[in-house]
N, C-alpha and C. Protein backbone atom coordinates (compact mmCIF):
# COMPACT_ATOMS: atom_id res chain seq x y z
N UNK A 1 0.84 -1.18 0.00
CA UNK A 1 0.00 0.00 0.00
C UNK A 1 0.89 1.25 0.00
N UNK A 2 0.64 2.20 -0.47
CA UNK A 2 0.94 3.50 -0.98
C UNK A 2 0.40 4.25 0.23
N UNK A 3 1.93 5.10 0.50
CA UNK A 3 1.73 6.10 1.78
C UNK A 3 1.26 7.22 1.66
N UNK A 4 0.86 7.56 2.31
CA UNK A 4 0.14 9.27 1.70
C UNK A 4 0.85 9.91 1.60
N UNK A 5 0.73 11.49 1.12
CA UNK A 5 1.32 12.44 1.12
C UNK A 5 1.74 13.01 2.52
N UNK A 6 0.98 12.97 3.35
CA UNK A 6 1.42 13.27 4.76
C UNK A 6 2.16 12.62 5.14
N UNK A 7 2.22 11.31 5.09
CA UNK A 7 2.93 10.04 5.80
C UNK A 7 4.42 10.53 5.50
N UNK A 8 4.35 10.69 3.91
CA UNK A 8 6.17 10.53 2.88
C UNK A 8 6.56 12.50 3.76
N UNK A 9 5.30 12.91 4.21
CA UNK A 9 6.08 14.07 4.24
C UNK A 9 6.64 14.19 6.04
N UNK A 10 6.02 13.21 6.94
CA UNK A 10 6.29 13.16 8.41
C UNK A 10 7.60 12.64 8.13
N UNK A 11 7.60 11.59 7.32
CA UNK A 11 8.70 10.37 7.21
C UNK A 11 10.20 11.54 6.78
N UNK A 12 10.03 12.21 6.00
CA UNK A 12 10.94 13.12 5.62
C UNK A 12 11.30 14.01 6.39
N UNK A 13 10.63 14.83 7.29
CA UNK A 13 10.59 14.97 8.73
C UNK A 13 11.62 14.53 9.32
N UNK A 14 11.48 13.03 9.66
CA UNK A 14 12.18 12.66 10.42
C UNK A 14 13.40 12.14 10.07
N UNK A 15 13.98 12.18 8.72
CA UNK A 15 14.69 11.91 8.77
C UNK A 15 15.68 13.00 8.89
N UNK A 16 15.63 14.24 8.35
CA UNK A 16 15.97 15.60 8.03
C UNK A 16 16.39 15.76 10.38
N UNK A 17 15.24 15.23 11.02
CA UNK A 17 15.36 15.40 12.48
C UNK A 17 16.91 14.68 12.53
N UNK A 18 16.63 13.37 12.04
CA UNK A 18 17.99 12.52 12.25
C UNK A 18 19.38 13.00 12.05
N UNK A 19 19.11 13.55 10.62
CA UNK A 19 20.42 13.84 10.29
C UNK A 19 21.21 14.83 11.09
N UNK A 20 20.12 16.09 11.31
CA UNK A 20 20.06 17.37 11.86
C UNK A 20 21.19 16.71 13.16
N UNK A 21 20.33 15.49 14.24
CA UNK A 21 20.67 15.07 15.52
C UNK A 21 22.28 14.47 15.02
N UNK A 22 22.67 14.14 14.39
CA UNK A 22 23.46 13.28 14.08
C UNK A 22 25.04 14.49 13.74
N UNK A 23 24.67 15.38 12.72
CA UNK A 23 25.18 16.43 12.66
C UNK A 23 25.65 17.25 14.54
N UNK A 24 25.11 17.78 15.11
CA UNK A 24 24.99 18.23 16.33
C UNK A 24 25.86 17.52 17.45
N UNK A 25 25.36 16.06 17.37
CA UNK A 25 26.29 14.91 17.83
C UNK A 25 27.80 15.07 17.68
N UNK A 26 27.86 15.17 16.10
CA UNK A 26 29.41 15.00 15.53
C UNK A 26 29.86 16.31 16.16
N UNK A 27 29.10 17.20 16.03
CA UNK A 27 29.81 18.69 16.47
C UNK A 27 30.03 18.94 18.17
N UNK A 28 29.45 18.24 18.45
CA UNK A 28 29.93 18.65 20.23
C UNK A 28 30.92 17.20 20.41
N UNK A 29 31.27 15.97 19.63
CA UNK A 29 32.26 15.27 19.97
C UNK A 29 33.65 15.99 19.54
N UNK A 30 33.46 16.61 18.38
CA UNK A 30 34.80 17.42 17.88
C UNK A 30 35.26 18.71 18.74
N UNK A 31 34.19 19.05 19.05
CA UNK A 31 34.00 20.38 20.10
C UNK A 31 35.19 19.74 21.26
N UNK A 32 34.27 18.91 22.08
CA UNK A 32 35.03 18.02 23.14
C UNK A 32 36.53 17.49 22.86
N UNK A 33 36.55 17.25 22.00
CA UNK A 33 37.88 16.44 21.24
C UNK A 33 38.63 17.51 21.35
N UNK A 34 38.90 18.68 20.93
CA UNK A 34 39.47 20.05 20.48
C UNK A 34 39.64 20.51 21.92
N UNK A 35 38.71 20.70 23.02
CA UNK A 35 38.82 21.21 24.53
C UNK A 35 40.04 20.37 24.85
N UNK A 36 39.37 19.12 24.93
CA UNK A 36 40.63 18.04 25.76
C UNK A 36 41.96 18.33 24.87
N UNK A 37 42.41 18.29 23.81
CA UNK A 37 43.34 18.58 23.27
C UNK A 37 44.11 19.67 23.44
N UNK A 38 43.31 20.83 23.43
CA UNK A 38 43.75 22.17 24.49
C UNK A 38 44.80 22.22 25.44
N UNK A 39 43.66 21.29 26.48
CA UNK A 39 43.77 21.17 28.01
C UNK A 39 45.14 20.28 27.94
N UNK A 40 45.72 19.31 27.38
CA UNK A 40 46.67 18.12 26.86
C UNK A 40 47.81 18.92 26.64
N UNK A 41 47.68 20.07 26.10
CA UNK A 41 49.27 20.64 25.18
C UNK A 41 49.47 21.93 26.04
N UNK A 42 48.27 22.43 26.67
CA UNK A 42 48.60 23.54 27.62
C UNK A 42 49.37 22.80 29.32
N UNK A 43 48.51 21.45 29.56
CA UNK A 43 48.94 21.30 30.65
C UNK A 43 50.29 20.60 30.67
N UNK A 44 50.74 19.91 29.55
CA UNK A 44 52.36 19.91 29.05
C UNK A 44 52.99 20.52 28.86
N UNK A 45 52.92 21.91 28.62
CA UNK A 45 53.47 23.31 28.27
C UNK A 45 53.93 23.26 29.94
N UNK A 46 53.14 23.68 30.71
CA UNK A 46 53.03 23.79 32.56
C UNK A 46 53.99 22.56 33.05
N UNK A 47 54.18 21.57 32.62
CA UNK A 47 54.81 20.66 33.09
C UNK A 47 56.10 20.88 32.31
N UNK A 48 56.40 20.86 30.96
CA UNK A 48 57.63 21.41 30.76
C UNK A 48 58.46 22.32 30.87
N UNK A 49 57.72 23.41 31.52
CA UNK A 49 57.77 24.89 32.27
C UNK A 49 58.29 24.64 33.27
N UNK A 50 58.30 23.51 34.39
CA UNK A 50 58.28 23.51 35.57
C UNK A 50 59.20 22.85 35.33
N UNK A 51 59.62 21.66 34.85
CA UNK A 51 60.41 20.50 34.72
C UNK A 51 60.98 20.45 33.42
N UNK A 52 61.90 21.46 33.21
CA UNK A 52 62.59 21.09 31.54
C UNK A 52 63.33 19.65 31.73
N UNK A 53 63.59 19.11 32.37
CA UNK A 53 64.12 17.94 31.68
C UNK A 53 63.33 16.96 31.27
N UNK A 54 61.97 17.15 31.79
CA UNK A 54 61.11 16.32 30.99
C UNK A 54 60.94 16.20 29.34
N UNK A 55 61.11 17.04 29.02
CA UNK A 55 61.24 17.49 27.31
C UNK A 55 62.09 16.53 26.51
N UNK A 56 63.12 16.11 27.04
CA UNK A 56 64.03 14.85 26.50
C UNK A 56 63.57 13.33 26.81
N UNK A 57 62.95 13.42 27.89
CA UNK A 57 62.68 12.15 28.67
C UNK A 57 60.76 11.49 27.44
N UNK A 58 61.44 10.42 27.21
CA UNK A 58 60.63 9.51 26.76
C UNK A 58 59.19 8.99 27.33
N UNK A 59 57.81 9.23 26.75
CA UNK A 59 56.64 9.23 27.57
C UNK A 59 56.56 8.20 28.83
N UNK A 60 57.68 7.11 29.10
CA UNK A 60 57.14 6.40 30.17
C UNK A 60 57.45 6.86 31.34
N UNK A 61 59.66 7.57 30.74
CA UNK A 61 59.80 8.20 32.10
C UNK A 61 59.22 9.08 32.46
N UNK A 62 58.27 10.10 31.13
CA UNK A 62 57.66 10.86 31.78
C UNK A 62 56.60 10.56 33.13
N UNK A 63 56.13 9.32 32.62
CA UNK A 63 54.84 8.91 33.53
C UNK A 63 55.85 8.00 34.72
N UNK A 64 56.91 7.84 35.12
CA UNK A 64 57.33 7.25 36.05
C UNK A 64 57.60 8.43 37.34
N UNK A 65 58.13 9.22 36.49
CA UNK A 65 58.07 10.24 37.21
C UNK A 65 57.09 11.19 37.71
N UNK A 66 56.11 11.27 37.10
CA UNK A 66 55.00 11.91 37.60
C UNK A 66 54.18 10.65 38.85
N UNK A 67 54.55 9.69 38.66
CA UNK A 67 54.27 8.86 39.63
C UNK A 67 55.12 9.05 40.82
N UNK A 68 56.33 9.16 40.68
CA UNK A 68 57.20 9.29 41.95
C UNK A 68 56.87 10.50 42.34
N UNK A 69 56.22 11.68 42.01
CA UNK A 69 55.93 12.57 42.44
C UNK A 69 54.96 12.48 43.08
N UNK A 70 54.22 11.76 42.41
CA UNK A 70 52.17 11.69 43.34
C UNK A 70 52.54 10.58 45.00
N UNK A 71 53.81 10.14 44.95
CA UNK A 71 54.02 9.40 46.37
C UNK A 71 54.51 10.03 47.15
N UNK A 72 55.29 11.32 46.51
CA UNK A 72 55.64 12.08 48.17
C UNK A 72 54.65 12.34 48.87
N UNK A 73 55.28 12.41 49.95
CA UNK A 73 54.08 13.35 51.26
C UNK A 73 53.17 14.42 50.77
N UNK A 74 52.07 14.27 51.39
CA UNK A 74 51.50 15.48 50.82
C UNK A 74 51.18 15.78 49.80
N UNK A 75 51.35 15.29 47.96
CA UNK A 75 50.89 15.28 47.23
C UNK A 75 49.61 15.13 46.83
N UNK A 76 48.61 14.23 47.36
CA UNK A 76 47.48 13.86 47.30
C UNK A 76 46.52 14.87 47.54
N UNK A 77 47.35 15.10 49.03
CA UNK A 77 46.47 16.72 49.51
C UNK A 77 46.82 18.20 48.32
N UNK A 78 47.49 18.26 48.05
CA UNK A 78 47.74 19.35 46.97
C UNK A 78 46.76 19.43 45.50
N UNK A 79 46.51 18.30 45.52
CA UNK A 79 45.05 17.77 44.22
C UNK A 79 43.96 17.78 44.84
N UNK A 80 43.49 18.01 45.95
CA UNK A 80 42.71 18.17 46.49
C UNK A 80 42.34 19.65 47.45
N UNK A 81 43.53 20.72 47.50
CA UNK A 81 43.73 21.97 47.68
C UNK A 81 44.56 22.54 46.82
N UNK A 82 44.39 23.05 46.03
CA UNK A 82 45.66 23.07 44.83
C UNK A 82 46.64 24.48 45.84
N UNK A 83 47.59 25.15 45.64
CA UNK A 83 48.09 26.31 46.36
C UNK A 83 47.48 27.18 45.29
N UNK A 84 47.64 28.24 45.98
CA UNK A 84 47.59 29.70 45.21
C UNK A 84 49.06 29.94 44.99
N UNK A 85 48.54 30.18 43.17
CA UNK A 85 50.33 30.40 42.58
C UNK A 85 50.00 31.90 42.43
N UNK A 86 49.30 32.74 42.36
CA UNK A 86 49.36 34.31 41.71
C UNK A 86 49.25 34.44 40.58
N UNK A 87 49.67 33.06 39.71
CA UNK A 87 49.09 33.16 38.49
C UNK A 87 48.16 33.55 37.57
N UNK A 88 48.33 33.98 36.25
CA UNK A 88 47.28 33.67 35.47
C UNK A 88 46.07 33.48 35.70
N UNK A 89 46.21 31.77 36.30
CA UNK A 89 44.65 31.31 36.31
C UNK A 89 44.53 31.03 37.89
């Protein structure tokens, strides 16, 4: 059976809704993608700022070392009160 004219025109509707949703979707994952990426090369900037010898050091020592850091004393608490640097931010 043959859909009506209303039917082919809801149906078109919805798909035009779909695409629309689908579009919107893609744009706030790239959105997101682009923030975190930001946040990734600025907060490496801050860490190579602080720690130039990290800049030579190969991503594991990087991460070995940022581990030996999160075990001193008191570290834990500092992620959880950050200090006031006067900084920027």
């Amino acid at each position: 059976m043959d859909k009506s004219p209303e039917e082919q025109k809801v149906e078109k509707k919805i798909g035009q809704l779909q695409n629309h949703q689908k579009i919107l979707l893609n744009r706030k994952r790239q959105e997101e993608r682009r923030a975190r990426t930001h946040r990734l090369i600025e907060r490496g900037a801050i860490l190579e700022a602080v720690f130039p010898s990290v800049v030579d050091m190969e991503g594991e020592k990087v991460e070995a070392f940022l581990i030996a850091l999160s075990r001193l004393s008191g570290a834990w608490e500092l992620t959880e009160n950050p200090l006031e640097t006067g900084g920027k931010k």
